[in-house]
Protein backbone atom coordinates (compact mmCIF):
# COMPACT_ATOMS: atom_id res chain seq x y z
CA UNK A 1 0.00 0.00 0.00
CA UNK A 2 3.03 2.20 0.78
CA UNK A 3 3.95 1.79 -2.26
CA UNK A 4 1.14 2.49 -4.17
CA UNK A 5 0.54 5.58 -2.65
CA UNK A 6 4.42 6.59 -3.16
CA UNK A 7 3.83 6.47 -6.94
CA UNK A 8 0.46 8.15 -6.56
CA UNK A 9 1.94 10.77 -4.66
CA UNK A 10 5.20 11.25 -6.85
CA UNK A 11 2.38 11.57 -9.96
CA UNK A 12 0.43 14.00 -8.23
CA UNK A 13 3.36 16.10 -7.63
CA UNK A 14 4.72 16.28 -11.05
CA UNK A 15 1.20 17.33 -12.64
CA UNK A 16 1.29 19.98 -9.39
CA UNK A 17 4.48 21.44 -11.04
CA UNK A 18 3.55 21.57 -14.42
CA UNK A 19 -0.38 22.40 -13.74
CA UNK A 20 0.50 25.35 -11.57
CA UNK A 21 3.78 26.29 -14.14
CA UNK A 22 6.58 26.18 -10.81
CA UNK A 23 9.36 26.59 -13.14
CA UNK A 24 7.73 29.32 -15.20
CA UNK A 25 7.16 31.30 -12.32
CA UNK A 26 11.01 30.69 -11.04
CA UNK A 27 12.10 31.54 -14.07
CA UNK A 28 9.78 34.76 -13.82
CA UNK A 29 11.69 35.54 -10.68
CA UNK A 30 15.28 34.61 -12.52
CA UNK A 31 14.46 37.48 -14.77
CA UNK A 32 13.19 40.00 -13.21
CA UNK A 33 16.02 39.55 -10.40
CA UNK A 34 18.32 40.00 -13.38
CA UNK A 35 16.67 43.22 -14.78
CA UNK A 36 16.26 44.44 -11.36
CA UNK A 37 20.51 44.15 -11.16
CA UNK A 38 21.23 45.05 -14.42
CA UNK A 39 18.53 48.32 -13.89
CA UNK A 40 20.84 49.15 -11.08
CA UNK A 41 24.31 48.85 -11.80
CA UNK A 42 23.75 50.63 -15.17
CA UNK A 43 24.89 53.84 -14.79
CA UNK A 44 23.05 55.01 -18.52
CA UNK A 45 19.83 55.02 -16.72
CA UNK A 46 18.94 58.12 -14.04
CA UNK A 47 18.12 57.41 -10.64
CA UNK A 48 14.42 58.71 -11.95
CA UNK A 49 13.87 55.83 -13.99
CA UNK A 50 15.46 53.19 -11.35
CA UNK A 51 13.04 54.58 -8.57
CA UNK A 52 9.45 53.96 -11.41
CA UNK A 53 11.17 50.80 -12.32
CA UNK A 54 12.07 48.46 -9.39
CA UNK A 55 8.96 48.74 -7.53
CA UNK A 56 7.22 47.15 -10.36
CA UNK A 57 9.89 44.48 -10.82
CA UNK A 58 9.75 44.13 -6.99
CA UNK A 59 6.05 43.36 -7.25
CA UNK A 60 6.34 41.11 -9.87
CA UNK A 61 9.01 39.07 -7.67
CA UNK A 62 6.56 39.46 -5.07
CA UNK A 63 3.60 37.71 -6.66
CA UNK A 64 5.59 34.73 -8.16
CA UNK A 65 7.25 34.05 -5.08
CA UNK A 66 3.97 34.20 -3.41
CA UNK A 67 2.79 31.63 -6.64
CA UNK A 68 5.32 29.33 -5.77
CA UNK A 69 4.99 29.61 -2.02
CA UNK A 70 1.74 28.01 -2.49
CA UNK A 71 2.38 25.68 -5.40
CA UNK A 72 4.67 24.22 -2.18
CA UNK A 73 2.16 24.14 0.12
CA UNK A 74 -0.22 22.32 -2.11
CA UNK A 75 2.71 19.39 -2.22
CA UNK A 76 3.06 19.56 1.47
CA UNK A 77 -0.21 19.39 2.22
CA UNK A 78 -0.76 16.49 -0.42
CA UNK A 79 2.52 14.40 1.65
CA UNK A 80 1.46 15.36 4.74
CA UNK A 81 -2.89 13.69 4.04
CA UNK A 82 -0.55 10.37 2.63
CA UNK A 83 1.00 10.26 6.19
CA UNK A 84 -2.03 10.88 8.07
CA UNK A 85 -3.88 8.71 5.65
CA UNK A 86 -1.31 5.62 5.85
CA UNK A 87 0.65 4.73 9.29
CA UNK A 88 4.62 4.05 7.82
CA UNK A 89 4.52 6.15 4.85
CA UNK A 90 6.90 8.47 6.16
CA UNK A 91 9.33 5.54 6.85
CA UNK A 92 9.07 4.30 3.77
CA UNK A 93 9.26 7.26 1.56
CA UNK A 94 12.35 8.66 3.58
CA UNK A 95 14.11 5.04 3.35
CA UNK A 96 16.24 3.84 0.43
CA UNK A 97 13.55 1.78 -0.93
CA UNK A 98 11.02 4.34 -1.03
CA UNK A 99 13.71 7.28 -2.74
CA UNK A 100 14.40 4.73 -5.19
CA UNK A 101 11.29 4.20 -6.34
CA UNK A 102 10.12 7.75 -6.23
CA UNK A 103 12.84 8.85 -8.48
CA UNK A 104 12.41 5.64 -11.12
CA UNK A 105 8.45 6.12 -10.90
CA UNK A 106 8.96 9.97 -11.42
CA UNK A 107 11.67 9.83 -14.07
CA UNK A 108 9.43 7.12 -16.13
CA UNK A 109 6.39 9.25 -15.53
CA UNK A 110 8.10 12.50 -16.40
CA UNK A 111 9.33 11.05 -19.37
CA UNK A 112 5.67 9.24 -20.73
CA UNK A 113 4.29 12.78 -20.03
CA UNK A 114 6.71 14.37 -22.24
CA UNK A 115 6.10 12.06 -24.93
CA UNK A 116 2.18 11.63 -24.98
CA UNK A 117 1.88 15.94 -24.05
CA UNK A 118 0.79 16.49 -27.51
């Protein structure tokens, strides 16, 4: 049963990450931390411009990192109902057995989804 509800768990959280786009919004944050830098350190651009500028970048940071906050809490919340739901499931998933076969069932998964996605 443990093991069931591994794989079940491990497919749940890869749809979670690509439902709610996690790395698009990390990426989001990637980028505008970048502009934010490069905005500045670029001495081109007067302090005028830097003060209308950041805040908006700032706010964009803000709201993906609040995005991705929950994304996380969705797949905590979704591992911590398995452990309430099944007694050992946190033994098993944290042993070597259980990491094994959340990364093969997750790699063959995320590859099947890759290849059917269209």
């Amino acid at each position: 049963m443990n093991f069931a509800l591994l794989v079940l768990l491990c497919i749940l959280i890869i749809e979670a990450v690509f439902r709610f786009n996690l790395i698009k919004n990390l990426l989001l944050i990637y980028k505008n931390l970048y502009v934010v830098f490069s905005t500045i350190l670029n001495k081109k651009i007067s302090d005028h411009w830097k003060e209308k500028a950041v805040p908006i970048y700032a706010f964009n940071i803000i709201i993906a990192s609040i995005k991705i906050f929950l994304i996380i809490m969705f797949i905590v919340m979704l591992f911590l109902v398995a452990i309430r739901y099944k007694a050992g499931f946190l033994e098993f998933s944290i042993s070597l057995p259980g990491a094994i076969t959340a990364l093969f069932f997750s790699i063959i998964y995320f590859g099947l989804r890759k290849k059917y996605e269209n």
